[in-house]
Protein backbone atom coordinates (compact mmCIF):
# COMPACT_ATOMS: atom_id res chain seq x y z
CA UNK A 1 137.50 -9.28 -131.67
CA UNK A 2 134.97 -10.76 -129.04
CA UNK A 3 135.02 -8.56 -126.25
CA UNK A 4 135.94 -9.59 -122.60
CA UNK A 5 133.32 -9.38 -119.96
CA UNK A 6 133.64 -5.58 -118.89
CA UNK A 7 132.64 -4.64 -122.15
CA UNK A 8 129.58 -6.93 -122.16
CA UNK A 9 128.91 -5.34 -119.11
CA UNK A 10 129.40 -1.98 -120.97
CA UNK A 11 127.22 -2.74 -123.46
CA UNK A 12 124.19 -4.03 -121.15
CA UNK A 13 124.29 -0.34 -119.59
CA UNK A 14 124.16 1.36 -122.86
CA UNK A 15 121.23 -1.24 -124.23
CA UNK A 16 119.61 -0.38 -120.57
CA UNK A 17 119.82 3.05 -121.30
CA UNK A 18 118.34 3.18 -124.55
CA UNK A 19 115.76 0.05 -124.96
CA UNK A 20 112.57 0.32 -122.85
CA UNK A 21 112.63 -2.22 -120.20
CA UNK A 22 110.95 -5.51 -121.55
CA UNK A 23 113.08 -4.99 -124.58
CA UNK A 24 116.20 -4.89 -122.54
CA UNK A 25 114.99 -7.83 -120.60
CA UNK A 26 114.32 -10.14 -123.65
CA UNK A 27 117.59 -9.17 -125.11
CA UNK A 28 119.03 -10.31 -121.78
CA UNK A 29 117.39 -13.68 -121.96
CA UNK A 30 117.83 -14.08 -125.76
CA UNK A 31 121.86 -13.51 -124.49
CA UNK A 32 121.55 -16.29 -121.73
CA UNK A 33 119.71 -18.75 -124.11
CA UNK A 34 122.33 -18.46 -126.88
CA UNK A 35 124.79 -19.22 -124.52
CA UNK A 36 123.00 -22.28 -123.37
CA UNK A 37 122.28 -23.26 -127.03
CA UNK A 38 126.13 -22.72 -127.67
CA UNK A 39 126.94 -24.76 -124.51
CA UNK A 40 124.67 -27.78 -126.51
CA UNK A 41 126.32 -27.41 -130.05
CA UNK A 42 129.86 -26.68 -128.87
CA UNK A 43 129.98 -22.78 -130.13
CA UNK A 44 132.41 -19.87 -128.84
CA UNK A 45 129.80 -19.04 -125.71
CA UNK A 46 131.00 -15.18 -125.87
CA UNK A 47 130.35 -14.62 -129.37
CA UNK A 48 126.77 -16.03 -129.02
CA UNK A 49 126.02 -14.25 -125.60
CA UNK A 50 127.67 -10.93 -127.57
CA UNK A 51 124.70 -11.75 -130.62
CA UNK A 52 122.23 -12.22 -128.34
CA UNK A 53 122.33 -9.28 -126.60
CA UNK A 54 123.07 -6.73 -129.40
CA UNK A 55 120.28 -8.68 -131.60
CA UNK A 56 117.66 -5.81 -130.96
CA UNK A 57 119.75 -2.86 -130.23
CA UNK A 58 118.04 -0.94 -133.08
CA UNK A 59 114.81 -1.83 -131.37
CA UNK A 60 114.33 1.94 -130.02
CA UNK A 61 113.33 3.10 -133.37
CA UNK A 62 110.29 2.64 -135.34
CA UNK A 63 109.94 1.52 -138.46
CA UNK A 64 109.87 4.38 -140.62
CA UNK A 65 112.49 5.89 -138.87
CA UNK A 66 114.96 2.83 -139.59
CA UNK A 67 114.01 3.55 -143.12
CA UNK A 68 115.58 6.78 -142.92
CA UNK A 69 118.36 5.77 -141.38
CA UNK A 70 119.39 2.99 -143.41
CA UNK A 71 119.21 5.78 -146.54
CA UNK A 72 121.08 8.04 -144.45
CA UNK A 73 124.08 5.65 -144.18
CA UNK A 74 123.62 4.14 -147.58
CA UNK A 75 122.50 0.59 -146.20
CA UNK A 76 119.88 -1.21 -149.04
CA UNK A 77 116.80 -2.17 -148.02
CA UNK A 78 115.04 -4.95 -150.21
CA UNK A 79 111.49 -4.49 -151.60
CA UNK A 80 110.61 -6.90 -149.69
CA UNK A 81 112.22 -5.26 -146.50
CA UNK A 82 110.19 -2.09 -147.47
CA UNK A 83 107.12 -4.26 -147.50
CA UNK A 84 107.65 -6.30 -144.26
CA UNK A 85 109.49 -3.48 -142.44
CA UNK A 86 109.51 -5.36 -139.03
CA UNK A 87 111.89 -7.00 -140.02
CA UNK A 88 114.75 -4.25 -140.74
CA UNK A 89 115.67 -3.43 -137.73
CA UNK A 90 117.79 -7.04 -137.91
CA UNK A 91 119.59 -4.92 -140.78
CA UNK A 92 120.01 -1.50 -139.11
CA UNK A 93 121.05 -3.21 -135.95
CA UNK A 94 124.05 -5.20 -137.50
CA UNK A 95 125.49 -1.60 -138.90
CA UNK A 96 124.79 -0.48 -135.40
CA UNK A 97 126.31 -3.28 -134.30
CA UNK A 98 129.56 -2.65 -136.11
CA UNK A 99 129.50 1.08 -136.74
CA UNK A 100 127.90 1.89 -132.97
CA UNK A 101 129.36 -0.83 -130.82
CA UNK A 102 132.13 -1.49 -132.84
CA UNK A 103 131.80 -4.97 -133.19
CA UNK A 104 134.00 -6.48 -136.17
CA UNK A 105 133.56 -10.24 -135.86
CA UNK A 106 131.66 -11.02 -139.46
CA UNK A 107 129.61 -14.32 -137.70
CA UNK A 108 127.98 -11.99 -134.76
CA UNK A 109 127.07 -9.39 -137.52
CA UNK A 110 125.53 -11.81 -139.80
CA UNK A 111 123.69 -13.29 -137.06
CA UNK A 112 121.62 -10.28 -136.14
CA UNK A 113 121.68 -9.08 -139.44
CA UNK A 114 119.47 -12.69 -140.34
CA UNK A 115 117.66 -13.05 -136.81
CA UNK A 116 114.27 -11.88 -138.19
CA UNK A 117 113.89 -13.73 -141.40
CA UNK A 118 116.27 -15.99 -141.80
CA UNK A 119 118.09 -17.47 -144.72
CA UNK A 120 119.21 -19.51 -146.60
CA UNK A 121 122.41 -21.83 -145.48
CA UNK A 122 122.96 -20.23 -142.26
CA UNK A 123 125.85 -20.48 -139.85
CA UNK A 124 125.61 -21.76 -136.62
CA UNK A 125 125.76 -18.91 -134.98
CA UNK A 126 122.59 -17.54 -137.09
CA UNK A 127 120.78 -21.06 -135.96
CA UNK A 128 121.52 -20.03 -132.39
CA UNK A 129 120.14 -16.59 -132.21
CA UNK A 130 117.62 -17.17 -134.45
CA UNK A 131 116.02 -19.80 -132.46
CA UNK A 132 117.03 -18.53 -129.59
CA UNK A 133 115.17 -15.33 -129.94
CA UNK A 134 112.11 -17.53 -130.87
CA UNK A 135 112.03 -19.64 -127.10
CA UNK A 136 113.69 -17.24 -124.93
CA UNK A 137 111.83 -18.03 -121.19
CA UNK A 138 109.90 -15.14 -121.15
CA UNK A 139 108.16 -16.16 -124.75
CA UNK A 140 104.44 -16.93 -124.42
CA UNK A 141 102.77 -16.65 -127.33
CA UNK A 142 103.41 -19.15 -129.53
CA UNK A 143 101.32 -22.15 -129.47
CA UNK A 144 104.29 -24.95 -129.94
CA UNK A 145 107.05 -23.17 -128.08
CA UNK A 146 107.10 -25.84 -125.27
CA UNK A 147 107.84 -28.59 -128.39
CA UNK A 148 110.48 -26.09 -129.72
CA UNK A 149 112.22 -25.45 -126.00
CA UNK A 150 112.72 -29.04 -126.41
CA UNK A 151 113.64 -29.45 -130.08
CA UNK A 152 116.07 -26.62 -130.28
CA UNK A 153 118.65 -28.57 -127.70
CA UNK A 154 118.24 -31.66 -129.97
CA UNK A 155 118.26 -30.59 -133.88
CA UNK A 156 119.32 -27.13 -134.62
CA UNK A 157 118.22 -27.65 -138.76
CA UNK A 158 114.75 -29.37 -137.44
CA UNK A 159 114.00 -26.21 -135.25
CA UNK A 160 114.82 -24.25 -137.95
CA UNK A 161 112.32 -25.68 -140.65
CA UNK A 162 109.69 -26.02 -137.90
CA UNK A 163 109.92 -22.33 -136.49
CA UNK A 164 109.96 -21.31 -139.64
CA UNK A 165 106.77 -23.26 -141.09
CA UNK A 166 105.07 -22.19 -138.18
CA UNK A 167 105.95 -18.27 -138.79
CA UNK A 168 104.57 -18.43 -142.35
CA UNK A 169 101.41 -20.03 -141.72
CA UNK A 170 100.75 -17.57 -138.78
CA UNK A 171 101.74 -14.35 -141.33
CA UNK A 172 99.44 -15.87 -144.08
CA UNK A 173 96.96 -16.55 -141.92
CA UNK A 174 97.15 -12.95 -140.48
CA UNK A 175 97.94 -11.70 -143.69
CA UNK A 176 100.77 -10.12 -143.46
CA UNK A 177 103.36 -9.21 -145.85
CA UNK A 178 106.60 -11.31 -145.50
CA UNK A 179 109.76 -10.82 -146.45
CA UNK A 180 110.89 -13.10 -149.71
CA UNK A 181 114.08 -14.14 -147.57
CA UNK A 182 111.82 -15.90 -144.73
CA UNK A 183 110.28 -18.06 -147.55
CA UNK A 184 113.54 -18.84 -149.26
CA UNK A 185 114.72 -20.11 -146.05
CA UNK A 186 111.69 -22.10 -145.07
CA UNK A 187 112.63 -23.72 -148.73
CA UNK A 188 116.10 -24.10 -147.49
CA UNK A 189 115.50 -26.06 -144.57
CA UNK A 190 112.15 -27.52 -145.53
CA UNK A 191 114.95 -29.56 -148.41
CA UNK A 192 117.39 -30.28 -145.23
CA UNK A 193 114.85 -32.16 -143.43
CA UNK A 194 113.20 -34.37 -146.40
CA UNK A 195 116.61 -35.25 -147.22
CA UNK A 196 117.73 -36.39 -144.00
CA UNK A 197 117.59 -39.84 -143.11
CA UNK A 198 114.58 -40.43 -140.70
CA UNK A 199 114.69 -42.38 -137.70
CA UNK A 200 112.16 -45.86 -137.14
CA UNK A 201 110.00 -43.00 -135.27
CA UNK A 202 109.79 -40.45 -138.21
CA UNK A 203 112.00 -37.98 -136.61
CA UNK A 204 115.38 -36.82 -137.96
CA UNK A 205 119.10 -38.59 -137.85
């Protein structure tokens, strides 16, 4: 069930409540670029502005405390979760997504479960936050996010493979442990775009 917009407006005063403020304000904009993003690729706009802005809601805890509570309510971690644990609040924020929020709707879960590594044939919906959480305006870090602003309103499976190529060669390079799943979906994608046909200026169909 996609909630109307008095319970979005319920849940940005909860997420205020709880997230400290530059958290709260990047979920905000991660909300507003999904909904742009599903504008572009013709997506239910509520159910990506809903993943958007519950995509970090498990944000106020640190890592090892996510640890504990995914035990405490039975969720599995992956070793390579346990190893990369940045990357599991994506997992406890889907059950609080669901369990806290009481969202039901299997494609916003699934979206912020994946939002921090990836994987492997993903919806659109997991595109859109995924990416969308990548260039959201207030973003500056990234080297090639002023390509990617571009890219991501173009080719959602080229943004993909290109986000994702870029995040592995920055973890390697920093050497830091990532999560299996991020590789297997740079693999993913990384076959998409070789076997796409290729336009007379090497980009993709």
């Amino acid at each position: 069930m996609i909630a109307a917009n008095e319970q979005v407006f319920t849940y940005r005063k909860q997420l205020k409540s709880k997230l400290d403020p530059m958290r709260y304000e990047h979920s905000l904009s991660v909300s507003y670029t999904c909904m742009a993003l599903a504008m572009r690729y013709q997506y239910d706009i509520r159910r990506a502005e809903l993943a958007g802005l519950l995509h970090d809601c498990a944000k106020r805890y640190g890592d090892n405390e996510l640890i504990v509570k995914c035990q405490k309510h039975g969720i599995k971690l992956t070793e390579g979760a346990k190893k990369a644990p940045a990357v599991i609040h994506a997992t406890y924020g889907a059950w609080m997504a669901e369990h806290k929020f009481g969202v039901q709707d299997a494609e916003i879960l699934s979206a912020i479960r994946c939002h921090t590594t990836g994987k492997p044939d993903m919806n659109t919906l997991d595109k859109i936050l995924y990416i969308a959480d990548y260039i959201e305006p207030r973003r500056n870090k990234a080297s090639n996010l002023e390509q990617m602003r571009y890219l991501a309103f173009q080719d959602l499976d080229q943004t993909m493979y290109e986000i994702l190529d870029g995040t592995l060669v920055f973890l390697k390079r920093k050497n830091i442990d990532i999560d299996p799943m991020t590789q297997r979906a740079y693999e993913y994608f990384k076959e998409i775009i070789e076997k796409s046909p290729k336009k007379t200026d090497g980009s993709v169909v």
